[in-house]
Protein backbone atom coordinates (compact mmCIF):
# COMPACT_ATOMS: atom_id res chain seq x y z
CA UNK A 1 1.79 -3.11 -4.11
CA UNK A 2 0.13 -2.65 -7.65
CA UNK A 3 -1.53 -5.76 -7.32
CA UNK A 4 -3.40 -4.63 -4.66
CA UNK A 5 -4.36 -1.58 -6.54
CA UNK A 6 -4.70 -3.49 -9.49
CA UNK A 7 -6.97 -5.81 -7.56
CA UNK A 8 -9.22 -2.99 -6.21
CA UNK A 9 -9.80 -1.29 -9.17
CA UNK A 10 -11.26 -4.43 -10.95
CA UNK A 11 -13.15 -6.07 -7.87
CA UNK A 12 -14.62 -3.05 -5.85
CA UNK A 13 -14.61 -0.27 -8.81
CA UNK A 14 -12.22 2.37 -7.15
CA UNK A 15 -10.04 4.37 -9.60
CA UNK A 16 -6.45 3.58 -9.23
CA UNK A 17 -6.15 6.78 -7.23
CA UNK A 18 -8.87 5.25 -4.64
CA UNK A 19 -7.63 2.45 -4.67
CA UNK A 20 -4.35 3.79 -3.78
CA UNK A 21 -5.55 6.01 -0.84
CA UNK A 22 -7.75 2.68 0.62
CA UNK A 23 -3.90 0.73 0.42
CA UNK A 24 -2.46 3.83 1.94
CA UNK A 25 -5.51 4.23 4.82
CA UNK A 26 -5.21 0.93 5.56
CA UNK A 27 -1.61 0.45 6.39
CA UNK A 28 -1.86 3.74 8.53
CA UNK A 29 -4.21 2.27 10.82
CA UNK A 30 -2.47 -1.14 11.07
CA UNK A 31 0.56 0.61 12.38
CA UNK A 32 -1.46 3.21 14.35
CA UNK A 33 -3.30 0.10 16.23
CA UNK A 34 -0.16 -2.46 16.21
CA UNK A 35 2.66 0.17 16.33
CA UNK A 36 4.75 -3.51 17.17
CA UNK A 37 3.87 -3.93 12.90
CA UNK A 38 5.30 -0.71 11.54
CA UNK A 39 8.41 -2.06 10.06
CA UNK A 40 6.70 -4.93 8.48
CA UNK A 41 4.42 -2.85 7.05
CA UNK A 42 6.50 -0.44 5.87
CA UNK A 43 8.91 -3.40 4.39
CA UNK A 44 5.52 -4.56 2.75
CA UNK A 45 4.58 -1.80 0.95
CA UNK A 46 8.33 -0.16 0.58
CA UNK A 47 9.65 -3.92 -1.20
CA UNK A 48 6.20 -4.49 -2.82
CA UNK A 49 4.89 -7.64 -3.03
CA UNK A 50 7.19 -10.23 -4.52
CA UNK A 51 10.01 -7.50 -4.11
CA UNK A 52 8.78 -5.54 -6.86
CA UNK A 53 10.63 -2.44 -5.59
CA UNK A 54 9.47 -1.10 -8.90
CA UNK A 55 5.22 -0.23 -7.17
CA UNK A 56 6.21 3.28 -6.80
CA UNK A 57 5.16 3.86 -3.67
CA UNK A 58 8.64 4.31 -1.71
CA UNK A 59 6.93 3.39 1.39
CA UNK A 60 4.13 5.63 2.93
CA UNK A 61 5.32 8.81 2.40
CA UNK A 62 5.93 7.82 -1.14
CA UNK A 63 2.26 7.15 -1.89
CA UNK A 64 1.16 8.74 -4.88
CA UNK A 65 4.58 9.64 -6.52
């Protein structure tokens, strides 16, 4: 998911580690208000977009490592 953070550092001006705590807020609630959406969201951001396995964010918990 570095595009995304990629993509919110250049068009709202967060730092990469903002950025990476609005990716990280926002999947939370997804699967807090669709629970039905966890695994796709955690296969989303665990496989990266594109399968990039290489984001670095090992799914939720991983966020930041």
């Amino acid at each position: 998911m570095n595009e995304i953070v990629e993509r919110l550092t250049q068009q709202a001006g967060l730092t990469p580690e903002q950025a990476q705590k609005a990716v990280e807020t926002i999947a939370d609630f997804v699967k807090e208000k669709f629970p039905m959406l966890g695994g796709a969201v955690d296969q989303i951001f665990t496989s990266g977009a594109g399968g990039d396995s290489s984001s670095g964010f090992g799914g939720f918990g991983g966020f930041g490592q």
